[in-house]
N, C-alpha and C. Protein backbone atom coordinates (compact mmCIF):
# COMPACT_ATOMS: atom_id res chain seq x y z
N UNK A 1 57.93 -93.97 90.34
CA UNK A 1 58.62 -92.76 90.74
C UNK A 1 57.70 -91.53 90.64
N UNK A 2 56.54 -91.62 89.99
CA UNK A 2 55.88 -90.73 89.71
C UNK A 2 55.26 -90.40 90.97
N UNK A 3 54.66 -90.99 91.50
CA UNK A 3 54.23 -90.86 92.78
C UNK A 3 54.59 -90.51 93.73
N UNK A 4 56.05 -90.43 94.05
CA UNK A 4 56.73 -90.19 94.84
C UNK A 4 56.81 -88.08 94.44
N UNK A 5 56.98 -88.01 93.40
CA UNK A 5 57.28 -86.45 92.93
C UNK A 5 55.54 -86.30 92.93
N UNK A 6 54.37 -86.70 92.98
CA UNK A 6 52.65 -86.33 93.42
C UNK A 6 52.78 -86.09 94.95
N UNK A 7 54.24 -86.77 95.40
CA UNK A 7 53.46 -86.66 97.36
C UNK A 7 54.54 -85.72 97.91
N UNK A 8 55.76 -85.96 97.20
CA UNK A 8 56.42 -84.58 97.46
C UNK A 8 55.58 -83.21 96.90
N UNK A 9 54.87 -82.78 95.57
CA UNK A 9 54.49 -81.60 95.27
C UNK A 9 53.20 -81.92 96.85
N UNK A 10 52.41 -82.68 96.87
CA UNK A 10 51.40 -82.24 97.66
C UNK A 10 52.05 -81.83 99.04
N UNK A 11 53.04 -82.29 99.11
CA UNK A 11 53.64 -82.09 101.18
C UNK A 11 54.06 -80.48 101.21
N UNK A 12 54.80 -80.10 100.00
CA UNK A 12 55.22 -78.69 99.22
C UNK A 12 53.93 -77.80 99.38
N UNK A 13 52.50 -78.05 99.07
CA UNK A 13 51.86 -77.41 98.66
C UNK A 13 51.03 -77.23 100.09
N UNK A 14 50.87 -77.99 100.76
CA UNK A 14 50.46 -78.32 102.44
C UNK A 14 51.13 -77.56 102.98
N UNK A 15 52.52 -77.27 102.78
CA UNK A 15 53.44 -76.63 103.89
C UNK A 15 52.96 -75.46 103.58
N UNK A 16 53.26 -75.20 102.04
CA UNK A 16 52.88 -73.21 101.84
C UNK A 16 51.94 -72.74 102.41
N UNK A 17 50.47 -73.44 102.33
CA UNK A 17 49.17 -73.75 102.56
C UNK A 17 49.62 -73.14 104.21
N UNK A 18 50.24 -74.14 104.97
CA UNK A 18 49.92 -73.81 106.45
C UNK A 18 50.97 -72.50 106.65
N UNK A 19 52.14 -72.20 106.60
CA UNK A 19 53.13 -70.84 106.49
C UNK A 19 52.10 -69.83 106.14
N UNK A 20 51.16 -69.99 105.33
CA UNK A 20 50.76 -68.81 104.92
C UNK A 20 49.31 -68.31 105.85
N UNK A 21 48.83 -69.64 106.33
CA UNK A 21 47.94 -69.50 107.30
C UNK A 21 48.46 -68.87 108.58
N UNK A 22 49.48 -69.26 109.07
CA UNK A 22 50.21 -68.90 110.11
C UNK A 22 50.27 -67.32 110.40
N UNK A 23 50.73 -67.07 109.11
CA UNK A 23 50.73 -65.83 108.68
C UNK A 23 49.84 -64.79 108.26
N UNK A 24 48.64 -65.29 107.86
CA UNK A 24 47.76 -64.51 107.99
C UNK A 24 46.84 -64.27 109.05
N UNK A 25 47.21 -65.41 110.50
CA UNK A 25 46.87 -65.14 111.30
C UNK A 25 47.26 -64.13 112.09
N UNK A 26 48.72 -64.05 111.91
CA UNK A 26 49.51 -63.31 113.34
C UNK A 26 49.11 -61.85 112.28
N UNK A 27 48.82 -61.80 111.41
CA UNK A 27 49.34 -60.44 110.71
C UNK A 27 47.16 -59.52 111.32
N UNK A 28 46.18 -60.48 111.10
CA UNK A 28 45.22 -60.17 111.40
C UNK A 28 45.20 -59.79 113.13
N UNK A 29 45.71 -60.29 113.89
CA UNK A 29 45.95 -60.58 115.69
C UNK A 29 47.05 -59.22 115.76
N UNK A 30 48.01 -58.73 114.48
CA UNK A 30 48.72 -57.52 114.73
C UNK A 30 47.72 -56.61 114.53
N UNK A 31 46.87 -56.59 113.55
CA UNK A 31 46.31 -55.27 113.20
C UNK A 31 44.96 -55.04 114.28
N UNK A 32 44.64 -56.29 114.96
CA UNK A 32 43.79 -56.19 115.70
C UNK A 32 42.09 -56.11 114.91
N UNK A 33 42.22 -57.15 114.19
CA UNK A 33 41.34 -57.06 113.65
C UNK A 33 40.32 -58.47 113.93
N UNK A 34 40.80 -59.32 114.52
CA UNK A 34 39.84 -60.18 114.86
C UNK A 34 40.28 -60.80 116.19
N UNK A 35 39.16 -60.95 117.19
CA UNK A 35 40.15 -61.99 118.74
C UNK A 35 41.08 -63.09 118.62
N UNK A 36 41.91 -63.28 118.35
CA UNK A 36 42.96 -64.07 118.77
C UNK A 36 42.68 -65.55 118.55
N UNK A 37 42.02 -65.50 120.19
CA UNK A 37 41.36 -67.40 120.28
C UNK A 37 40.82 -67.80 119.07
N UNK A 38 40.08 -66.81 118.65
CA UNK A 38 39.05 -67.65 117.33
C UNK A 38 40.02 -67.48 116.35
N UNK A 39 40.96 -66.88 116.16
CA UNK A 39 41.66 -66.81 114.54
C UNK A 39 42.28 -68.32 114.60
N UNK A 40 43.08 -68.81 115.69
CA UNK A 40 43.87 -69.88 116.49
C UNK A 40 43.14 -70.75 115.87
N UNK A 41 41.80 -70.70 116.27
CA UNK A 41 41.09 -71.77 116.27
C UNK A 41 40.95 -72.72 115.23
N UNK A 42 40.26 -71.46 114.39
CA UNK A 42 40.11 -71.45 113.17
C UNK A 42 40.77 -71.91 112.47
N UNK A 43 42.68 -71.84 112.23
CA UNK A 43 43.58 -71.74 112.21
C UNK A 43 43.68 -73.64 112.12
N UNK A 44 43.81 -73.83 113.63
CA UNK A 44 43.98 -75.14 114.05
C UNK A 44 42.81 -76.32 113.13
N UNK A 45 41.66 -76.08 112.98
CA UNK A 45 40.91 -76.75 112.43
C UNK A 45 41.06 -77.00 110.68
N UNK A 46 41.40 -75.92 110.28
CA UNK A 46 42.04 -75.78 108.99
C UNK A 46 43.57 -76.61 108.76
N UNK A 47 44.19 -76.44 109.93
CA UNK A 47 45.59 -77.62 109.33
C UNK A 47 45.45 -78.68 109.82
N UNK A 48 44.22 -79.02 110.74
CA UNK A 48 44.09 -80.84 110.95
C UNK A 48 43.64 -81.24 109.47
N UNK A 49 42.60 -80.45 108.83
CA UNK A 49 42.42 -81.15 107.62
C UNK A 49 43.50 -81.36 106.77
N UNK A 50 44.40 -80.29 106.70
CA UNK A 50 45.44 -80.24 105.85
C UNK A 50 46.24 -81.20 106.02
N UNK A 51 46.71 -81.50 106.98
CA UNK A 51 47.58 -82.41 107.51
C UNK A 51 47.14 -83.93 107.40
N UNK A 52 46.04 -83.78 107.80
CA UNK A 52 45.06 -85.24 107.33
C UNK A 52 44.82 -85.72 106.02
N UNK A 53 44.68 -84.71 105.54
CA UNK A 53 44.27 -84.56 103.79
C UNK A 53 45.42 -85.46 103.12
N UNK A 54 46.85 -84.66 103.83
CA UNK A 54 48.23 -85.33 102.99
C UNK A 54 48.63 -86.41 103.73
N UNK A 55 48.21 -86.89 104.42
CA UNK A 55 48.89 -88.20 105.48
C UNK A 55 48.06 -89.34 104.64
N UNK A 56 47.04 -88.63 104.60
CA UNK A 56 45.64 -89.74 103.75
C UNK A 56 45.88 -89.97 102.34
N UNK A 57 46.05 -89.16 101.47
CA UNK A 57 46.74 -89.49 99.83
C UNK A 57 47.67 -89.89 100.16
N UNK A 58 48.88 -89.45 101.05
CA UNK A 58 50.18 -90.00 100.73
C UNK A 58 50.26 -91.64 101.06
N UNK A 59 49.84 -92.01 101.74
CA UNK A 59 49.27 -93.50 101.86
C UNK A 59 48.96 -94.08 101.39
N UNK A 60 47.61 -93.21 100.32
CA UNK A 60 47.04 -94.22 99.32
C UNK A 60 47.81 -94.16 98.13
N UNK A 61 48.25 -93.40 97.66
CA UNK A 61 49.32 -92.93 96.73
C UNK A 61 50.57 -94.33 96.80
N UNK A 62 51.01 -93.95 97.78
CA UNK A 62 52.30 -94.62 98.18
C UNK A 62 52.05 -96.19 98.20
N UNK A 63 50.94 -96.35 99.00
CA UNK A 63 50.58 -98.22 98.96
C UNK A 63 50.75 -98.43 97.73
């Protein structure tokens, strides 16, 4: 059972992780402080890992 409450806190901690990315994108793209495409980008490359990161423990975890 323990494991199960390690892959729930990590999925918890992934989500904040990306909400807050989200968010510090649109808030940088309001103030006009960096182009757009590249914040996106940037953005996007940062939650494949994230997303990968927890698909990948939660697997090994879980097996």
């Amino acid at each position: 059972m323990n494991e199960v409450w390690y892959v729930i806190g990590l999925v918890a901690v992934s989500v904040a992780v990306l909400v807050l990315g989200v968010w510090f994108v649109r808030r940088e793209i309001r103030d006009q402080i960096s182009p757009a495409p590249l914040l996106w980008t940037g953005y996007a490359i940062v939650a494949a890992f994230v997303v990968f990161g927890v698909l990948r423990t939660s697997w090994v975890v879980l097996s």
